[in-house]
C-alpha atoms as a PDB file:
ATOM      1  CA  UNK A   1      20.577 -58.079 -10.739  1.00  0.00           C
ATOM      2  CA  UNK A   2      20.639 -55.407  -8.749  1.00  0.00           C
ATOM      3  CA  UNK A   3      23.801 -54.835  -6.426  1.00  0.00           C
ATOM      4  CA  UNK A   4      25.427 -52.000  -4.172  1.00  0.00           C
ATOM      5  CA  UNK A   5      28.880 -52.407  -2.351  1.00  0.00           C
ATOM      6  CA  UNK A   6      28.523 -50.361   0.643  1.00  0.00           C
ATOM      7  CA  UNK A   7      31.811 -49.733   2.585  1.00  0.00           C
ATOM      8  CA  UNK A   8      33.252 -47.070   5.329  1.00  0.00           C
ATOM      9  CA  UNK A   9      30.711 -47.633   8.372  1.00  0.00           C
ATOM     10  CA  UNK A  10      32.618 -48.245  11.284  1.00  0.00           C
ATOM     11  CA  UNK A  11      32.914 -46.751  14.889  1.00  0.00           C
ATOM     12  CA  UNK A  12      34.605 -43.302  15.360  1.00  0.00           C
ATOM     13  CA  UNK A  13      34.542 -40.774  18.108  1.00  0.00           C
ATOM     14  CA  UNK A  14      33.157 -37.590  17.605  1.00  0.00           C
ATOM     15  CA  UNK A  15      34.243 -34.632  15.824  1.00  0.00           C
ATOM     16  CA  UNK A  16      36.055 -37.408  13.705  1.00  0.00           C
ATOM     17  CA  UNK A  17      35.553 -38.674  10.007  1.00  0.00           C
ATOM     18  CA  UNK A  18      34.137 -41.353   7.640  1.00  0.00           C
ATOM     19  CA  UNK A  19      33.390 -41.953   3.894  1.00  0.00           C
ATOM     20  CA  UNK A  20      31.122 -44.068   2.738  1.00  0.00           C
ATOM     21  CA  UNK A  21      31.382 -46.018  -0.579  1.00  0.00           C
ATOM     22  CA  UNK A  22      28.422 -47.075  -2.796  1.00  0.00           C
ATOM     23  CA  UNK A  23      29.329 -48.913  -5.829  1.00  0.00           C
ATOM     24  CA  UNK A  24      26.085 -49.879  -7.749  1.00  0.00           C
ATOM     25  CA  UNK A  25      25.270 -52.246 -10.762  1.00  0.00           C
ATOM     26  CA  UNK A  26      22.738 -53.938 -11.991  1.00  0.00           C
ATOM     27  CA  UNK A  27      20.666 -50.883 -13.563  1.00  0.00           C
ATOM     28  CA  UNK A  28      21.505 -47.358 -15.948  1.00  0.00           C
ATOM     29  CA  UNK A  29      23.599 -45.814 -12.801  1.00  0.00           C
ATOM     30  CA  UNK A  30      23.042 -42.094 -15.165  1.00  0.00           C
ATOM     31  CA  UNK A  31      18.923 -42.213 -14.770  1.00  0.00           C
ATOM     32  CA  UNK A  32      19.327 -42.595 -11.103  1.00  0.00           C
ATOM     33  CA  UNK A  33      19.498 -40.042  -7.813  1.00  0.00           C
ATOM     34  CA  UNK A  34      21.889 -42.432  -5.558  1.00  0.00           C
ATOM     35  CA  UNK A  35      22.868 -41.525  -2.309  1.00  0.00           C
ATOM     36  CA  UNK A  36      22.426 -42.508   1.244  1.00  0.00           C
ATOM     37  CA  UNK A  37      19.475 -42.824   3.968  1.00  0.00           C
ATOM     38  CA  UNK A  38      19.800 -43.227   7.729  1.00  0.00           C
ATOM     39  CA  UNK A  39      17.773 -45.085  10.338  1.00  0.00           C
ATOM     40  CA  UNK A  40      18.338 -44.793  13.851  1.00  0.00           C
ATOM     41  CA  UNK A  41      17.051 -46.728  16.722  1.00  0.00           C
ATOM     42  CA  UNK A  42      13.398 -46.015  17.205  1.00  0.00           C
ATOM     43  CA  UNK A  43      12.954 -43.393  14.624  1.00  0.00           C
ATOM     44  CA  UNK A  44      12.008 -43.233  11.245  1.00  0.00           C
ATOM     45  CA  UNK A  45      14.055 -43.777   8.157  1.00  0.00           C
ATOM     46  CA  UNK A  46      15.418 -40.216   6.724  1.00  0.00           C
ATOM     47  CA  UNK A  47      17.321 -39.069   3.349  1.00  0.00           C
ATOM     48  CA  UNK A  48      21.021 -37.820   4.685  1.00  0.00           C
ATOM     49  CA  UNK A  49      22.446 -37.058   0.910  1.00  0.00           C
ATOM     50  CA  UNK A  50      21.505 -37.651  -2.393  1.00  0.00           C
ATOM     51  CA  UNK A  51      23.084 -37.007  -5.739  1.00  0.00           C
ATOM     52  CA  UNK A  52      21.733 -36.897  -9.181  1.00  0.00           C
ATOM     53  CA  UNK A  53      24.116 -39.013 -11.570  1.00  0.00           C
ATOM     54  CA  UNK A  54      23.326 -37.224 -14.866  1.00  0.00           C
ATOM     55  CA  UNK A  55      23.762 -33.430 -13.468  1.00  0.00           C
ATOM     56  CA  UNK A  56      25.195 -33.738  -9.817  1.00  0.00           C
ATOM     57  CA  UNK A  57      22.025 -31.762  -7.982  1.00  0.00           C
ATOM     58  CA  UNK A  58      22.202 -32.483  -4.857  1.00  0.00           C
ATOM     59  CA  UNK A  59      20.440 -32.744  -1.526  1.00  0.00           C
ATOM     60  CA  UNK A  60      21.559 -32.303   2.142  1.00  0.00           C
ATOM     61  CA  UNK A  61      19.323 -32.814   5.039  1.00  0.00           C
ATOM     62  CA  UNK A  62      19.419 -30.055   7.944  1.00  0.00           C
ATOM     63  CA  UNK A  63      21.302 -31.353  10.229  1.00  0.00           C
ATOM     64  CA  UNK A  64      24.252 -32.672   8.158  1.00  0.00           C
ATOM     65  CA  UNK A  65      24.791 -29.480   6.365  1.00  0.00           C
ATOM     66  CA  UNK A  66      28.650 -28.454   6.177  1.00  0.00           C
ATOM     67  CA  UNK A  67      29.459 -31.295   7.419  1.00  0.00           C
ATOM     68  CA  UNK A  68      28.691 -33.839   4.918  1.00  0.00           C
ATOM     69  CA  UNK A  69      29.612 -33.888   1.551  1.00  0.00           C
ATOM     70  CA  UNK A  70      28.227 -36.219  -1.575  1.00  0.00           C
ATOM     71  CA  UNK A  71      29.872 -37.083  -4.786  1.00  0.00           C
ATOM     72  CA  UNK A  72      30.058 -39.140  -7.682  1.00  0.00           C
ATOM     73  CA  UNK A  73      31.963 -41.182  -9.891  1.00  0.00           C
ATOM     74  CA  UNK A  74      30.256 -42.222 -13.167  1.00  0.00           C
ATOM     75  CA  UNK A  75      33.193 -44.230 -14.472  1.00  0.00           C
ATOM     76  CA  UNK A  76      33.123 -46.662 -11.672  1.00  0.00           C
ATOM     77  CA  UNK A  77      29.111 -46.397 -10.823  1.00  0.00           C
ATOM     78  CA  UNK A  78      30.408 -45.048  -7.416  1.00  0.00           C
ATOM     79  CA  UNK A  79      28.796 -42.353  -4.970  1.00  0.00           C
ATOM     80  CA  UNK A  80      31.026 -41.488  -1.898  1.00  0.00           C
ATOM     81  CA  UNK A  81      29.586 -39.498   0.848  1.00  0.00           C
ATOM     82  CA  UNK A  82      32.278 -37.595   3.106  1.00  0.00           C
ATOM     83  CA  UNK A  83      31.189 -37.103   6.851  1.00  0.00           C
ATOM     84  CA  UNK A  84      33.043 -34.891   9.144  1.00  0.00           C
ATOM     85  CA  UNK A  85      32.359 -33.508  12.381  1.00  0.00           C
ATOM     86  CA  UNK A  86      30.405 -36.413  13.247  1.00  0.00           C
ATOM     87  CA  UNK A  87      28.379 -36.417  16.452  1.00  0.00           C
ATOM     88  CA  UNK A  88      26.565 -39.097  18.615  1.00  0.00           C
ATOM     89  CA  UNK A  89      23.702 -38.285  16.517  1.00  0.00           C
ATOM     90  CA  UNK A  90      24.982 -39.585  13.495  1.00  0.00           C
ATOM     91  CA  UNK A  91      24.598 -43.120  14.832  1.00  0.00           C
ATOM     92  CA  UNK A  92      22.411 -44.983  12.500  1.00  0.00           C
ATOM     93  CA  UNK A  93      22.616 -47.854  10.112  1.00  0.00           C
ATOM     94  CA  UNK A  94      23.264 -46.168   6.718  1.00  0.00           C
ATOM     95  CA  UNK A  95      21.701 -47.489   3.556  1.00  0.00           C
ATOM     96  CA  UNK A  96      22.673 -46.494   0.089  1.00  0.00           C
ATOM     97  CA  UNK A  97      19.474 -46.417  -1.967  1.00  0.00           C
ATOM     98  CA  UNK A  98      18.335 -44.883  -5.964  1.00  0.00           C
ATOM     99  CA  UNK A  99      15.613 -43.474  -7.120  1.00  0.00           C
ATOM    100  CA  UNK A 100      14.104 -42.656 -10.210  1.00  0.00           C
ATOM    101  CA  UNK A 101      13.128 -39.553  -9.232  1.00  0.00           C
ATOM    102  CA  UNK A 102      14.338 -35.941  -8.365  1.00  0.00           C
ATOM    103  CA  UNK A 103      13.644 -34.945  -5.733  1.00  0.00           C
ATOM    104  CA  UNK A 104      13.982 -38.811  -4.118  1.00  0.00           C
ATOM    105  CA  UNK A 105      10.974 -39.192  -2.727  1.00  0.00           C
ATOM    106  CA  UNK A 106      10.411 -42.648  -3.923  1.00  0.00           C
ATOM    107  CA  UNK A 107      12.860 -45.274  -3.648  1.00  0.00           C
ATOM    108  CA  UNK A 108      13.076 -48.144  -6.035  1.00  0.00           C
ATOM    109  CA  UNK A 109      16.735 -49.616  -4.667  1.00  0.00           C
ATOM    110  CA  UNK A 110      18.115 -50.238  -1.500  1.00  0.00           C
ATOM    111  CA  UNK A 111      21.428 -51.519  -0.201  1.00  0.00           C
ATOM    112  CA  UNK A 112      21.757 -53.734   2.516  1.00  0.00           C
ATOM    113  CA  UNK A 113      23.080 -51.387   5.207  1.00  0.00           C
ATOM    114  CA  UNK A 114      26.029 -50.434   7.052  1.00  0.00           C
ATOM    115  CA  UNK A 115      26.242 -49.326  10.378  1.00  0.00           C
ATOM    116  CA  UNK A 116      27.922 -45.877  11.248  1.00  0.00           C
ATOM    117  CA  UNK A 117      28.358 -45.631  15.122  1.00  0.00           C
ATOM    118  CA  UNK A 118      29.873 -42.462  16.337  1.00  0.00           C
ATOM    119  CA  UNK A 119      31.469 -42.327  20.270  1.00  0.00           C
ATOM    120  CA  UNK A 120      30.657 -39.292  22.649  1.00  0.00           C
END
């Protein structure tokens, strides 16, 4: 079966910091991209940060460049993605998600969700 562990979410003000947990099982954690996705109220799901467990390529969307940073432990099937300098636009319910494929465009896992809210 399938699983991810998602942990971190929460509610912090902005300009202030979280770090999101994703421990996986269930599948070869190596042949997968893992990272996280974002959805916010009335807009459309997005990739935030993804990381490639075999070589550590990784991708950044725009507006979370410098501020966000995604890594990996393979010994514990665990991808952590730091967040600082988060602003009100950061609010979204975060999903940790792998894919098969580089770049991600295809997802074949998703997590249940956990909800980052950041304060003004």
């Amino acid at each position: 079966e399938v699983q991810f562990v998602e942990s971190g979410g929460g509610l912090v003000q902005a300009g202030g910091s979280l770090r999101l947990s994703c421990a996986a099982s269930g599948f070869s954690f190596d042949d997968y991209a893992i990272g996280w996705f974002r959805q916010a109220p009335g807009k459309e799901r997005e990739a935030v940060s993804v990381i490639s467990s075999s070589d550590g390529s990784t991708y950044y969307t725009d507006s979370v460049k410098g501020r966000f940073t995604i890594s990996s432990d393979n010994a514990k099937n665990t991808v952590y993605l730091q967040m600082n300098s988060l602003k009100p636009e950061d609010t979204a319910v975060y999903y940790c998600a792998a894919s098969r494929y580089w770049p991600p465009i295809y997802v074949d896992y998703w997590g249940k969700g956990t909800l980052v809210t950041v304060s003004s």
